[in-house]
Protein backbone atom coordinates (compact mmCIF):
# COMPACT_ATOMS: atom_id res chain seq x y z
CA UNK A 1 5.63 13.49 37.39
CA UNK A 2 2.13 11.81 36.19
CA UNK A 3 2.70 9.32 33.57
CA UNK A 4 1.22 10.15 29.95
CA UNK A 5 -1.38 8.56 27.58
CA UNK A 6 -0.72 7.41 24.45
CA UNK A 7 -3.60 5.95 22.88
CA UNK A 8 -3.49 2.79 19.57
CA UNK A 9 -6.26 3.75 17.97
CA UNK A 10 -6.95 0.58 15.84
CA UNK A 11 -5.27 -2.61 14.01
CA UNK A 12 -3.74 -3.53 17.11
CA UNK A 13 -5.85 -4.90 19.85
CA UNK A 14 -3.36 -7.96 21.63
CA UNK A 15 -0.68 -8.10 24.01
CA UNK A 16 1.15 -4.25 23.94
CA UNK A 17 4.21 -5.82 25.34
CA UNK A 18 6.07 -3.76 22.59
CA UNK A 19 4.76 -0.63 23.46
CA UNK A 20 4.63 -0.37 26.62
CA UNK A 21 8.55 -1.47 27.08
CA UNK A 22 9.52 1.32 25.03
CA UNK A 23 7.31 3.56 26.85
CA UNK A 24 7.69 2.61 30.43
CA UNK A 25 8.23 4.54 32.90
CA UNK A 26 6.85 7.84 30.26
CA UNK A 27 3.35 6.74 29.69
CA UNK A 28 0.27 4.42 29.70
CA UNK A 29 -0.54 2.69 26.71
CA UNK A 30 -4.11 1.67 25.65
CA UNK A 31 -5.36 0.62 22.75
CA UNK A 32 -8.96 1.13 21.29
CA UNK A 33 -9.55 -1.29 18.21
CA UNK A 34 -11.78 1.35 17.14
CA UNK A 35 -14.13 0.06 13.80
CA UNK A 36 -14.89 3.60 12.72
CA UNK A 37 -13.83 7.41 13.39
CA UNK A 38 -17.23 7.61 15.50
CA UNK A 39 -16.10 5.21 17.98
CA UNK A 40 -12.63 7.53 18.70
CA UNK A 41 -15.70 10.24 20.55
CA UNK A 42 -15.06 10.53 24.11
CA UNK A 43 -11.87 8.28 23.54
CA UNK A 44 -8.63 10.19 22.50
CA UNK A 45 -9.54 13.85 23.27
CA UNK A 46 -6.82 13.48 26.44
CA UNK A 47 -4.67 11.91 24.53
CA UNK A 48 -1.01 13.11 25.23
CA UNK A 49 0.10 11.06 21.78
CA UNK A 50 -1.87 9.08 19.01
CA UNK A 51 -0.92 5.97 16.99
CA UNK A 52 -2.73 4.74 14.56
CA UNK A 53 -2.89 2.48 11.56
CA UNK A 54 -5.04 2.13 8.38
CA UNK A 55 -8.42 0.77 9.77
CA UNK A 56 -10.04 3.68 10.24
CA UNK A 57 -9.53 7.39 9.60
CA UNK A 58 -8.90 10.56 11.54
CA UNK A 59 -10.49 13.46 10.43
CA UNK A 60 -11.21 17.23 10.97
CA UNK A 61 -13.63 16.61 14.21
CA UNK A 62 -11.28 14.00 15.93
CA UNK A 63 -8.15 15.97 15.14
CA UNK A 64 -9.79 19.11 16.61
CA UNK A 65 -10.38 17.19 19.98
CA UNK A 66 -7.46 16.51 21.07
CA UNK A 67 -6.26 19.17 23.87
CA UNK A 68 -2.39 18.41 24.21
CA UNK A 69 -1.41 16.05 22.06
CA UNK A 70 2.29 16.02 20.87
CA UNK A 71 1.97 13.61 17.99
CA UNK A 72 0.48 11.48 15.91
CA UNK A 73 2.14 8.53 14.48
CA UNK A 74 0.98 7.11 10.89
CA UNK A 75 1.90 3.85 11.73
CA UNK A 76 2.67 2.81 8.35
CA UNK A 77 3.79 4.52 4.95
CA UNK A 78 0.39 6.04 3.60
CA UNK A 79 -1.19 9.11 5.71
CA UNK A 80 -4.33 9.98 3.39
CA UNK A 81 -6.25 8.72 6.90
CA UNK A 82 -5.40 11.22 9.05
CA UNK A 83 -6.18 15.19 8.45
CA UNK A 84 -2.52 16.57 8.42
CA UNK A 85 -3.52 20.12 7.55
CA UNK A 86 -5.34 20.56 10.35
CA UNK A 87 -3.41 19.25 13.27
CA UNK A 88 -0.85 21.51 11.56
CA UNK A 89 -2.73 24.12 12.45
CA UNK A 90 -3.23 23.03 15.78
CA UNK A 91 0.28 22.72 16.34
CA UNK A 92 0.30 19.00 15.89
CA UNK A 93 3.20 17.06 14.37
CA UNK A 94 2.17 14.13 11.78
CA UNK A 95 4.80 11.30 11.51
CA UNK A 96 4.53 8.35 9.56
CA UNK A 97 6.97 5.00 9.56
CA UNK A 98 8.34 5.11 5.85
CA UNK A 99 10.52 2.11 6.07
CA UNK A 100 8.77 -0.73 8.10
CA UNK A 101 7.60 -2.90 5.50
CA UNK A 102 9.91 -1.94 2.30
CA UNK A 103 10.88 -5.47 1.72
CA UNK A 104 7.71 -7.08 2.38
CA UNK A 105 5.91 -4.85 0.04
CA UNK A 106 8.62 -4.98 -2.94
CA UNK A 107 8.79 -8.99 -2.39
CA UNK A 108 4.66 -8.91 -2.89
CA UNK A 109 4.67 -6.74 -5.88
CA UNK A 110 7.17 -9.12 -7.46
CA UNK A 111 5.80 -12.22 -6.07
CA UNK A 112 1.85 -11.07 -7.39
CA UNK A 113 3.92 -9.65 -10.75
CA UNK A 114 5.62 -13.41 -10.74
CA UNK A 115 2.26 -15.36 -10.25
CA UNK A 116 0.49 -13.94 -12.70
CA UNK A 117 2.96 -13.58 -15.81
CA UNK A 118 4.29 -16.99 -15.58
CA UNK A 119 0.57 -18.68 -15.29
CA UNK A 120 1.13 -20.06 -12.23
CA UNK A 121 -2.05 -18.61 -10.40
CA UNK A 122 -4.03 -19.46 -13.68
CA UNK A 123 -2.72 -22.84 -13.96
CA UNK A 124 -4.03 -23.70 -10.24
CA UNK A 125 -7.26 -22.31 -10.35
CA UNK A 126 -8.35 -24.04 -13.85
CA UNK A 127 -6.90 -27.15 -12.95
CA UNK A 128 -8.99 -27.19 -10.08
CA UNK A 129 -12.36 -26.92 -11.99
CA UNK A 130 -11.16 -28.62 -15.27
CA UNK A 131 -8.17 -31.08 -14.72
CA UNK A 132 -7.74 -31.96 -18.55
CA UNK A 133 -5.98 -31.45 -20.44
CA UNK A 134 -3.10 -31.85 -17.73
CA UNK A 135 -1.09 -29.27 -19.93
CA UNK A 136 1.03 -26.48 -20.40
CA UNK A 137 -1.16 -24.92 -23.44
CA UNK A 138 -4.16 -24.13 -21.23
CA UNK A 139 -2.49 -20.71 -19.87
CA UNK A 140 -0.82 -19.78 -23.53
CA UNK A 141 0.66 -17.24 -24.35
CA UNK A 142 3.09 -16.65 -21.78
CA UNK A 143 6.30 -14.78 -22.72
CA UNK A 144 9.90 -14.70 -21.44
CA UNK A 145 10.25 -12.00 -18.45
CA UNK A 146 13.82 -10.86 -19.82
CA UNK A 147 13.83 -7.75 -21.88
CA UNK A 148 10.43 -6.83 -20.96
CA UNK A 149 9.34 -3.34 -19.79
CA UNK A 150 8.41 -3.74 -15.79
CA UNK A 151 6.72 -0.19 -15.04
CA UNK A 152 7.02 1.48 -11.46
CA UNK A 153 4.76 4.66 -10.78
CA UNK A 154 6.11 5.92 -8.12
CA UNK A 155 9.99 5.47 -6.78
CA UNK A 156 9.68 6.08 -3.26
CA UNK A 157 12.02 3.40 -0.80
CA UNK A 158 9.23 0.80 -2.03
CA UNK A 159 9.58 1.62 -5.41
CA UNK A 160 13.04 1.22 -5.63
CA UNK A 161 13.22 -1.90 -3.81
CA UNK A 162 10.95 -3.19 -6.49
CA UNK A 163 13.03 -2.03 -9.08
CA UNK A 164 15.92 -3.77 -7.76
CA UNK A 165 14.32 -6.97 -7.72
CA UNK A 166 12.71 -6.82 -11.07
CA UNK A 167 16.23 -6.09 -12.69
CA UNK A 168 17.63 -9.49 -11.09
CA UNK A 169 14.88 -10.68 -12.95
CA UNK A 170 16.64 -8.84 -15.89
CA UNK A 171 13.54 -6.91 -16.94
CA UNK A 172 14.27 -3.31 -18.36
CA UNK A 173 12.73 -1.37 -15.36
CA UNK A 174 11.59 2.31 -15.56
CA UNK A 175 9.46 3.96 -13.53
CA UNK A 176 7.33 8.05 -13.63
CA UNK A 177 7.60 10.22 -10.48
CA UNK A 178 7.41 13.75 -11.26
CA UNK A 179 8.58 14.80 -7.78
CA UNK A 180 11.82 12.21 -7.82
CA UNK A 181 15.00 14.15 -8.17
CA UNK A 182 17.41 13.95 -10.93
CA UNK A 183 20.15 10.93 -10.00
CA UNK A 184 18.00 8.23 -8.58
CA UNK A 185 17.43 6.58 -12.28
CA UNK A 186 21.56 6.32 -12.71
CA UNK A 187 21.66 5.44 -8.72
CA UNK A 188 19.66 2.35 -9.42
CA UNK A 189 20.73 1.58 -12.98
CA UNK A 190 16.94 2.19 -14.00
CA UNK A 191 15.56 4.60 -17.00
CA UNK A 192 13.14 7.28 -16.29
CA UNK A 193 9.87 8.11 -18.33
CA UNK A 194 8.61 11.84 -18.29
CA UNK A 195 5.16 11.03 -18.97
CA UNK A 196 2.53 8.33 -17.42
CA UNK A 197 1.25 8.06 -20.90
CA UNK A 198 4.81 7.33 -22.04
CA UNK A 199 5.72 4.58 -19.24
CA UNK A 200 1.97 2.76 -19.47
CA UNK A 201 2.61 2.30 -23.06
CA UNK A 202 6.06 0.76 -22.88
CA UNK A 203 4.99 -1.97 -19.87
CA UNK A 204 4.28 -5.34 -19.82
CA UNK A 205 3.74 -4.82 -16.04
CA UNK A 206 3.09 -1.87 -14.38
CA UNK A 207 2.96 -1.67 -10.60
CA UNK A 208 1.99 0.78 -8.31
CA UNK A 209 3.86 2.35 -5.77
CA UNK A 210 2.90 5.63 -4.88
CA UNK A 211 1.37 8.02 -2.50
CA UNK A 212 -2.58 8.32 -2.66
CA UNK A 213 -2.95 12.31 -3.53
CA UNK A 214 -5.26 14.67 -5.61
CA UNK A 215 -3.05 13.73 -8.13
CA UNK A 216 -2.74 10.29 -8.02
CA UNK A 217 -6.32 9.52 -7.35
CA UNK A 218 -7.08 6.55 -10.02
CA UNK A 219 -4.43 7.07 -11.95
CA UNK A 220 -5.01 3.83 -13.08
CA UNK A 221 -8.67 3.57 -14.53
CA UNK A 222 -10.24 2.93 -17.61
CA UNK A 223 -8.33 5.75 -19.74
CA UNK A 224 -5.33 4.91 -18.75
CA UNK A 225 -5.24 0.75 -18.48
CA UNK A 226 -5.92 1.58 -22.62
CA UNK A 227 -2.85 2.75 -23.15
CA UNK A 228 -1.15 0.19 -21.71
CA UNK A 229 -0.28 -2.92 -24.24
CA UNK A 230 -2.88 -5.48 -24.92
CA UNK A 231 -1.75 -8.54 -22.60
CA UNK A 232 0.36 -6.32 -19.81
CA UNK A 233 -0.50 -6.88 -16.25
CA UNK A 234 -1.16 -4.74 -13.30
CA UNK A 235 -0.26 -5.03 -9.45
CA UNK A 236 -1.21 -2.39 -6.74
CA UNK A 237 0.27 -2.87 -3.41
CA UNK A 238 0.17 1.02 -2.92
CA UNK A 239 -3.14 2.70 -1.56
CA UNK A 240 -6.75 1.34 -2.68
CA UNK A 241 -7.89 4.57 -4.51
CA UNK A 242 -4.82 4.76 -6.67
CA UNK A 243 -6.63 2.42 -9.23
CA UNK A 244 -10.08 2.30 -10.04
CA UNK A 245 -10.63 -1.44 -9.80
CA UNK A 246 -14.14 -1.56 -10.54
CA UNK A 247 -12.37 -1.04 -14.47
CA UNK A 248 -10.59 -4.26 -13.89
CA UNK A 249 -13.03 -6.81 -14.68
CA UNK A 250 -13.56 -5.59 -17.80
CA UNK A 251 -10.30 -5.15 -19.18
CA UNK A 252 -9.78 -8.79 -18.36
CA UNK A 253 -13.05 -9.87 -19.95
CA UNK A 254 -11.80 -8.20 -23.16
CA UNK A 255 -8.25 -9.32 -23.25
CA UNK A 256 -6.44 -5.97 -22.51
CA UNK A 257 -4.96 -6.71 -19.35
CA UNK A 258 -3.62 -10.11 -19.04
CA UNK A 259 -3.95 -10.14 -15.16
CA UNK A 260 -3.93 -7.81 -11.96
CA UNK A 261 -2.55 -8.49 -8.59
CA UNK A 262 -4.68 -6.02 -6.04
CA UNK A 263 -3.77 -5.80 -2.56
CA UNK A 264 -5.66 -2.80 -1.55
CA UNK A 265 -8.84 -1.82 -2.02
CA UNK A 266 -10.80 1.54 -1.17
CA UNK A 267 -12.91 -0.05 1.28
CA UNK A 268 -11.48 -3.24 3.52
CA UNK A 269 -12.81 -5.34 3.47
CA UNK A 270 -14.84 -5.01 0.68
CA UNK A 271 -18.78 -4.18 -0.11
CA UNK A 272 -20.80 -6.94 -1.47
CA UNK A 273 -21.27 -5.07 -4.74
CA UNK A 274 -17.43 -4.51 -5.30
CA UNK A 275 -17.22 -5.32 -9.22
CA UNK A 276 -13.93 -6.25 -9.18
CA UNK A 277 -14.38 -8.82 -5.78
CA UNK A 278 -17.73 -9.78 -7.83
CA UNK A 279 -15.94 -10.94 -11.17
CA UNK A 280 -12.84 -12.65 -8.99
CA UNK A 281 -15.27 -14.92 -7.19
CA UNK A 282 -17.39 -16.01 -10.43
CA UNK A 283 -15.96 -18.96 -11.67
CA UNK A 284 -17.68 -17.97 -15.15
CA UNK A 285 -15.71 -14.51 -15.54
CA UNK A 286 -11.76 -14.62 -16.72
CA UNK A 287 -10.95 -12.59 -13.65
CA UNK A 288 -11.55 -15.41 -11.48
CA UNK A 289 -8.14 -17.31 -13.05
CA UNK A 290 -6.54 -13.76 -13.50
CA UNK A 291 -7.15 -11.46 -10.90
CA UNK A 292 -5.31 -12.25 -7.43
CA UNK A 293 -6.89 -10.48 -4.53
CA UNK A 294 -4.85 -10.21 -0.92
CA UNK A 295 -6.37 -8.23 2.13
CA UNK A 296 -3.83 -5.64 2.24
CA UNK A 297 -1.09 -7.88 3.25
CA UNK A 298 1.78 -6.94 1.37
CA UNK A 299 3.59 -5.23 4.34
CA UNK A 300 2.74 -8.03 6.59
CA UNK A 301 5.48 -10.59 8.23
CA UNK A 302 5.97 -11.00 12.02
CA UNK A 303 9.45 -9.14 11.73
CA UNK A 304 7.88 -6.35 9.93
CA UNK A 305 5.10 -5.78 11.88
CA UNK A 306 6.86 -5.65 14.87
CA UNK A 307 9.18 -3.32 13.60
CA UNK A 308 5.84 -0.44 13.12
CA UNK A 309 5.00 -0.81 16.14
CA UNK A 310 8.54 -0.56 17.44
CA UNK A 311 8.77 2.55 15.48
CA UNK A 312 5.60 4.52 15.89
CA UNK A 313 6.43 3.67 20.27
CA UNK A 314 9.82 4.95 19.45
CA UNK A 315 8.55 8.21 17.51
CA UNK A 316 6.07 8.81 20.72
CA UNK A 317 8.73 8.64 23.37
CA UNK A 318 10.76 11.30 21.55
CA UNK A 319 8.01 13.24 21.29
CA UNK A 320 6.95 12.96 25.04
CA UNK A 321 11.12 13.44 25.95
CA UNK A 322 11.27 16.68 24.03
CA UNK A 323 13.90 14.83 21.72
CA UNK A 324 13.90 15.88 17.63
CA UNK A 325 11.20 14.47 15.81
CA UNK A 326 11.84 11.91 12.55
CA UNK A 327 9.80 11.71 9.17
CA UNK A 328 7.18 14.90 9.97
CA UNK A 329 5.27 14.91 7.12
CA UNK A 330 3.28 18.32 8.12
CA UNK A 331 5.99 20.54 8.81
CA UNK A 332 5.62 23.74 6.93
């Protein structure tokens, strides 16, 4: 029997040692390090399995190429990238990898939440341009963690693993998810909120953790970063359209958030015109000493990146062995 193709799409564009051990002997294994859907023409329409990652999208016209795929793997958590409905409708199972980065992610969101709230980012950056006074008062007021509301939108794996670290910190952690089940709040010793509105108004930080939907679309954005206290913070290590970031700036300039750690943006890297990358690069704005900016690296350490691609190879080989399928996210 002919070997198969499975085809990387993008992000990964070294060595495929990973990939192709898990695959030998079932398929070939090239990868594309495609820029843009447009470059995927002529490419994948043979494809007998797809994996791809977050640098570029596939859409109606590229899903509606391929002739015999079996599946294609969301290497990663989100799946807004990739047109689910349709290869449903082409008979096409959508995976993604839900777990590969959980710790990373949940260690960032603390670790930007951490940065910012005890002045330590702050503290660096003005002591570079301005090294006296060689004090304590220059990033006052900063106020004790313990007791203090830490928000979570969102309790997905991520979410929780967030949650459990911010409660070692002893902050009072609750979190909104309309579509959580009843039982995961007592599971995790946490306190749910039944309303955004309600949760945004309690936190000191809130951090982002969900799924990028209809729904969620900027649920963070001007509106809604007023009804959080004047002074909170905000970190996003979720998707880049969950929060409208080009509100940032100016909720820093006027004191109502204290800081924001972003990790994602909409567009990666960023336009030149990006308000919020504009503001965090001009030493003369407050967002420059309170606004942390990472190029969507939360999920990143050598462990954890091997482990998606181990996992999106592993979910192609079962799908080109005719073994059960894990995390579909299209089924009907």
């Amino acid at each position: 029997m002919s070997l198969r193709h499975v085809i990387i799409t993008d992000f990964i564009n070294d060595d495929l040692a990973i990939e192709r051990e898990i695959l030998d002997g079932i398929a070939n294994v090239s990868a594309l390090d495609a820029q843009s859907e447009s470059a995927l023409e002529g490419q994948i329409e043979e494809a007998d399995a797809i994996m791809m990652y977050h640098n570029i999208s596939l859409g109606t016209l590229s899903v509606s190429s391929l002739r015999h795929c079996k599946l294609i793997v969301r290497c990663g958590v989100g799946f807004d990238n990739v047109d689910y409905r349709r290869a449903r409708e082409m008979g096409i199972p959508v995976a993604n990898v839900p777990d590969y980065g959980t710790e990373e992610v949940a260690d960032s969101a603390i670790g930007m939440a951490l940065t910012l709230t005890r002045g330590i980012h702050l503290y660096n950056q003005r002591l570079l341009r301005q090294p006296n006074p060689w004090m304590y008062s220059i990033a006052r007021p900063l106020y004790r963690l313990r007791g203090r509301v830490f928000g979570i939108i969102g309790l997905g794996r991520i979410g929780i693993a967030t949650a459990i670290r911010a409660k070692s910190l002893g902050m009072d952690v609750r979190f909104f998810d309309p579509l959580k089940q009843d039982g995961y709040d007592k599971a995790v010793g946490i306190t749910r909120v039944e309303t955004l509105e309600e949760l945004l108004a309690q936190s000191y930080i809130v951090s982002v953790h969900c799924p990028l939907t209809p729904e969620t679309h900027h649920i963070i954005r001007k509106e809604t970063i007023e009804m959080m206290p004047r002074g909170s913070y905000l970190v996003n290590t979720a998707r880049g359209a969950t929060v409208d970031t080009a509100a940032i700036p100016d909720a820093i300039a006027s004191g109502q958030l204290a800081g924001a750690g972003i990790d994602v943006l909409v567009d990666e890297p960023p336009a030149a015109d990006n308000r919020l990358i504009a503001a965090w690069q001009d030493p003369q704005h407050p967002a420059h000493e309170r606004v942390i900016v990472n190029p969507h690296a939360a999920f990143y350490c050598e462990e954890g990146l091997a482990d998606m691609r181990r996992k999106g190879s592993e979910a192609c080989r079962r799908a080109l062995t005719g073994q059960r399928l894990r995390n579909i996210i299209n089924a009907e």
